[in-house]
N, C-alpha and C. Protein backbone atom coordinates (compact mmCIF):
# COMPACT_ATOMS: atom_id res chain seq x y z
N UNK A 1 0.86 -1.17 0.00
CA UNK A 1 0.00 0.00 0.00
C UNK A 1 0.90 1.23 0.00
N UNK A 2 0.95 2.34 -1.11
CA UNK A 2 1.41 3.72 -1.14
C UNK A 2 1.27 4.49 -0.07
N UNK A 3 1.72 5.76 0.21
CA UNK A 3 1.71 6.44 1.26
C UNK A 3 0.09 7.06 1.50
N UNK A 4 -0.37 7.62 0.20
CA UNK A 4 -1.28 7.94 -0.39
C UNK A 4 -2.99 7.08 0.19
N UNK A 5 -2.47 5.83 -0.16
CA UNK A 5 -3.62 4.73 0.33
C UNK A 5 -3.72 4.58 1.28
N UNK A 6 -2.31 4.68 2.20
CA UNK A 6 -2.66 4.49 3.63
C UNK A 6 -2.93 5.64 4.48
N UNK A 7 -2.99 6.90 3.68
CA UNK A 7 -3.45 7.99 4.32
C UNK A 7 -5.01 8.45 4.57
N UNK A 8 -5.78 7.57 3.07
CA UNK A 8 -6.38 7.92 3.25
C UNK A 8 -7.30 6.64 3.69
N UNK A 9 -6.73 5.58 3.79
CA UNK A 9 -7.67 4.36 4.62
C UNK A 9 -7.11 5.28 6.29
N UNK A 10 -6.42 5.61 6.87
CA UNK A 10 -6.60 5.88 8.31
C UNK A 10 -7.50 6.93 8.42
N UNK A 11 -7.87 7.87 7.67
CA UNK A 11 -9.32 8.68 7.90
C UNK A 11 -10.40 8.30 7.63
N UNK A 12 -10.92 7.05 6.40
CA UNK A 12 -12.02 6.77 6.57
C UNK A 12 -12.00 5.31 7.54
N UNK A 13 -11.32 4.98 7.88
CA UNK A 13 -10.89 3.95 9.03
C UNK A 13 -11.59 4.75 10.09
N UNK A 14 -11.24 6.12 10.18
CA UNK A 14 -12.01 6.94 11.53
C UNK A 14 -13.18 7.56 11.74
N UNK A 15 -13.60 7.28 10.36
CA UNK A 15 -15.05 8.28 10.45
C UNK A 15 -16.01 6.97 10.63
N UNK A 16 -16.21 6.36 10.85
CA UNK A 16 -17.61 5.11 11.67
C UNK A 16 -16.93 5.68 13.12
N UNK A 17 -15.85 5.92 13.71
CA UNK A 17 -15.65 5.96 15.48
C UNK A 17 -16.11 7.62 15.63
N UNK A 18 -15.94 8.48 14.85
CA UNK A 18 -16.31 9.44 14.96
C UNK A 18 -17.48 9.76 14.97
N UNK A 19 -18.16 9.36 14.15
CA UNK A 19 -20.02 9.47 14.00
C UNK A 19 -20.50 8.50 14.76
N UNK A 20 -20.21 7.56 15.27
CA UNK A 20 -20.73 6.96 16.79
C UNK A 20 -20.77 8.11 17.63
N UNK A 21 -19.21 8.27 17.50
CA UNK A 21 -19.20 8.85 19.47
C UNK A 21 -20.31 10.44 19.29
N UNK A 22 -20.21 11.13 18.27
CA UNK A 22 -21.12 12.28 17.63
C UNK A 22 -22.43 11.90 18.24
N UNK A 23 -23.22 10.42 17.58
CA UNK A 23 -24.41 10.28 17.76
C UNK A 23 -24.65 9.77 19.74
N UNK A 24 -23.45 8.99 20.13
CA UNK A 24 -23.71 9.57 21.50
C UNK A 24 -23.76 10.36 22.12
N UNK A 25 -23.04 11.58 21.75
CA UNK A 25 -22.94 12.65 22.75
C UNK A 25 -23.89 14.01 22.41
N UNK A 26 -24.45 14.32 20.68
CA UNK A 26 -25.18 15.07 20.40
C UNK A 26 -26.45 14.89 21.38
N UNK A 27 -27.51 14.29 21.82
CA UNK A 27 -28.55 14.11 22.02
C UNK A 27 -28.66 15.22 23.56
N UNK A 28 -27.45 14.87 24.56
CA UNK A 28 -27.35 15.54 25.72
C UNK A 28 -27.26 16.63 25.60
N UNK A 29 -25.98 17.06 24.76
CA UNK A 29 -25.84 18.51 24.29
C UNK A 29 -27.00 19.60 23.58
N UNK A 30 -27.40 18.39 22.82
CA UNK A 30 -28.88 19.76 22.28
C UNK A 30 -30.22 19.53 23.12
N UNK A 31 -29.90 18.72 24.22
CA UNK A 31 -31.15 19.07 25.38
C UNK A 31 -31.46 20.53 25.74
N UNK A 32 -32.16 20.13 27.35
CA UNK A 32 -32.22 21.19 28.01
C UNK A 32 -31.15 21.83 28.36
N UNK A 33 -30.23 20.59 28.92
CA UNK A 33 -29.08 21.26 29.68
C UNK A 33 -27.97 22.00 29.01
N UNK A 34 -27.85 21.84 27.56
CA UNK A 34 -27.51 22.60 26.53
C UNK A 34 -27.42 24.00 25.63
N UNK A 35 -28.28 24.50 26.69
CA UNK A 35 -28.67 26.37 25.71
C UNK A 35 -27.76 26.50 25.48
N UNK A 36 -26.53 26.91 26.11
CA UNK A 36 -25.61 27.98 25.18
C UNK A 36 -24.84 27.10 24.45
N UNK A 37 -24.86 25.83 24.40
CA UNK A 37 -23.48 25.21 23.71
C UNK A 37 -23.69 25.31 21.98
N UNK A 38 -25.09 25.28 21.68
CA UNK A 38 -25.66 25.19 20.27
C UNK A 38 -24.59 25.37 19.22
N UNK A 39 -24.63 26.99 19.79
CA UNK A 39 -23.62 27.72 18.91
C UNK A 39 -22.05 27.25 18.64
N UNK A 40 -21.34 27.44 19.56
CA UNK A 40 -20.50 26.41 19.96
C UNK A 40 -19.95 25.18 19.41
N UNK A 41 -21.02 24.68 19.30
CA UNK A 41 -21.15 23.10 18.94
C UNK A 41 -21.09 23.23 17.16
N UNK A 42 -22.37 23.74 16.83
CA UNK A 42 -21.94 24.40 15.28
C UNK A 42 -20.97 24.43 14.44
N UNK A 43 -20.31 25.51 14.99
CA UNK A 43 -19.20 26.16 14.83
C UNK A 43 -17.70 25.29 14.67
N UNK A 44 -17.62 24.44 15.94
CA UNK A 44 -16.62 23.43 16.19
C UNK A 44 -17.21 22.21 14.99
N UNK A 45 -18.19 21.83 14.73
CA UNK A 45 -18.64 20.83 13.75
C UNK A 45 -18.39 21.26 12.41
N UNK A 46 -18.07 22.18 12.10
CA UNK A 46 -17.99 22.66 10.55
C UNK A 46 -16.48 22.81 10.33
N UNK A 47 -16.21 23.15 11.59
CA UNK A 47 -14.56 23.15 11.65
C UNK A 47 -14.09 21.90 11.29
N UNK A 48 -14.45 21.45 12.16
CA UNK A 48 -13.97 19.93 12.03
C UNK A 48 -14.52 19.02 10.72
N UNK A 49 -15.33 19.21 10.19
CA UNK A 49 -15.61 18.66 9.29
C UNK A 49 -14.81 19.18 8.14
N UNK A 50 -14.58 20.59 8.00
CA UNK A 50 -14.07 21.14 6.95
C UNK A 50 -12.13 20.60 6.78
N UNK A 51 -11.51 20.37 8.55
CA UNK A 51 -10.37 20.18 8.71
C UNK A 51 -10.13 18.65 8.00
N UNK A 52 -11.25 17.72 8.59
CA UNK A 52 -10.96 16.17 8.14
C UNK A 52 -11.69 15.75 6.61
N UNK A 53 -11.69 16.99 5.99
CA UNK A 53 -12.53 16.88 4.62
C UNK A 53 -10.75 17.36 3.31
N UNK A 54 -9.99 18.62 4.29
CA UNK A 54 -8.89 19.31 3.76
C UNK A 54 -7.62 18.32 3.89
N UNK A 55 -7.55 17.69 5.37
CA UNK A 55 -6.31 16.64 5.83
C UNK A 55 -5.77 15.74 4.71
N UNK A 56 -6.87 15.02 4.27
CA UNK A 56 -6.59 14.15 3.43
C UNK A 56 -6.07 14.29 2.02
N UNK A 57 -6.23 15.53 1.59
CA UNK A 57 -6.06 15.94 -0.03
C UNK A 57 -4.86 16.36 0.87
N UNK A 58 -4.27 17.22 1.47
CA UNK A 58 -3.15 17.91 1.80
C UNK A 58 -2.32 16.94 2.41
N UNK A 59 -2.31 15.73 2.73
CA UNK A 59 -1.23 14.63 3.18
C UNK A 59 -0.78 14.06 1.90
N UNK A 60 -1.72 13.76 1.14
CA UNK A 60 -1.75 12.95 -0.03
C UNK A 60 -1.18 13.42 -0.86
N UNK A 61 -1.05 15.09 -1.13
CA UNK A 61 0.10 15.95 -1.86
C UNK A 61 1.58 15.73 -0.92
N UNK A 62 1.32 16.03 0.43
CA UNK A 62 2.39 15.81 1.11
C UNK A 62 3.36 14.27 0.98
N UNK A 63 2.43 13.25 0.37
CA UNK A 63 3.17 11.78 0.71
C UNK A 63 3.90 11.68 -0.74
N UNK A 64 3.67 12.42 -1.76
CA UNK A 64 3.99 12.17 -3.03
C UNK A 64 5.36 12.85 -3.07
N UNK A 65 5.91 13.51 -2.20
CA UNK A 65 7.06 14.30 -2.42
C UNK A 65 7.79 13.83 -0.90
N UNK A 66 7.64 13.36 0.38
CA UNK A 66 8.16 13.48 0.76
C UNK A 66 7.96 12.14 1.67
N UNK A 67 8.94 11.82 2.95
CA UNK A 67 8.89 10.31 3.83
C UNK A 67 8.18 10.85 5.24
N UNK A 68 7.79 9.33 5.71
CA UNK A 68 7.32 9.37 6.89
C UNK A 68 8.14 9.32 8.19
N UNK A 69 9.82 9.11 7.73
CA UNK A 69 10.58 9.18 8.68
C UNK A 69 10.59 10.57 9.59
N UNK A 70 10.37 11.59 9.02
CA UNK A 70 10.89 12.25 10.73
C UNK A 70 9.91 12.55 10.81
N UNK A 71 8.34 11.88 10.98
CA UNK A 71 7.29 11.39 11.74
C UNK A 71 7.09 10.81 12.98
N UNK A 72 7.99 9.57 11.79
CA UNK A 72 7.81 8.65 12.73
C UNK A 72 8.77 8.45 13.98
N UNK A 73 9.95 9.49 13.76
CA UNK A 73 10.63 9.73 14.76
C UNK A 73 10.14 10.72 15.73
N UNK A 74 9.38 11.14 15.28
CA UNK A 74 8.70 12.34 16.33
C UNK A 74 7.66 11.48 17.22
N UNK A 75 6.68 10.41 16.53
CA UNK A 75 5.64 10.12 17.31
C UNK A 75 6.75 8.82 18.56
N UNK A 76 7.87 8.44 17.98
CA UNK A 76 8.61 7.49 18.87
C UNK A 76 9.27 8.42 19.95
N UNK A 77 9.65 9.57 19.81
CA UNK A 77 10.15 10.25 21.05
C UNK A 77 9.15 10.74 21.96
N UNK A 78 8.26 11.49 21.23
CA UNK A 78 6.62 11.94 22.31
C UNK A 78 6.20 10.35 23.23
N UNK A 79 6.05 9.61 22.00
CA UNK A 79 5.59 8.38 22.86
C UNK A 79 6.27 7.55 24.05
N UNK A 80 7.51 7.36 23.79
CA UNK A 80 8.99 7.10 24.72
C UNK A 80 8.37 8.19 25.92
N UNK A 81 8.53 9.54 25.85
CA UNK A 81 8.31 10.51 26.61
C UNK A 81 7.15 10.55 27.47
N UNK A 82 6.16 10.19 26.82
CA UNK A 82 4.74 9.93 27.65
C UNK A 82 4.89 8.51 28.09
N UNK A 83 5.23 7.21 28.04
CA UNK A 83 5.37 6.46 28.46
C UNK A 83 6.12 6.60 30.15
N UNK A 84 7.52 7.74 29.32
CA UNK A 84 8.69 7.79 31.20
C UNK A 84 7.78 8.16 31.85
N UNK A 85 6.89 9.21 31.28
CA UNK A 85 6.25 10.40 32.09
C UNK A 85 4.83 9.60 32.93
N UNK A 86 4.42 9.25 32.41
CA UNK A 86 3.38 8.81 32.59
C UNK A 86 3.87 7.01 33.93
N UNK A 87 4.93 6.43 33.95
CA UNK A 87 5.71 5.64 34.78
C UNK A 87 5.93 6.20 36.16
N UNK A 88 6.25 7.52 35.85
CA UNK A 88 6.97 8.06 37.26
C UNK A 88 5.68 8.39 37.76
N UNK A 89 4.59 9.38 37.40
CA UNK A 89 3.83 9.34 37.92
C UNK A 89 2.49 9.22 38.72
């Protein structure tokens, strides 16, 4: 699998966990106990939709020119790091 394919199987890989957890948590939020979040909520949903709609065309230019190595060296040091961190305390 290309860089390309596997970029864009890990986002639609995520959108069934995303529109679950959406359809659990919308129902509370646009209750009663909800007035002011409406807007809020909106706002952050279009974002986000518009961000994980842009990600994928803009990695997929990104994978054609360039490697996943100092990625993947970044997510191995954060992770190393949250692992110590997360040990000690």
């Amino acid at each position: 699998m290309d860089h390309e394919d596997s970029a864009r199987f890990a986002f639609l890989h995520a959108a069934p966990v995303i529109g679950g957890a959406a359809l659990l948590k919308l129902p509370p939020l646009l209750g009663a106990l909800g007035d002011g979040l409406r807007g809020p909520l909106l706002a952050g949903s279009v974002a986000a939709f518009v961000a994980a709609y842009l990600a994928p065309r803009y990695l997929a230019r990104h994978f054609e020119h360039r490697a996943l190595i100092p990625f993947s060296i970044y997510c191995s040091v954060v992770g190393l790091g949250s692992l110590a961190y997360f040990a000690v305390t």
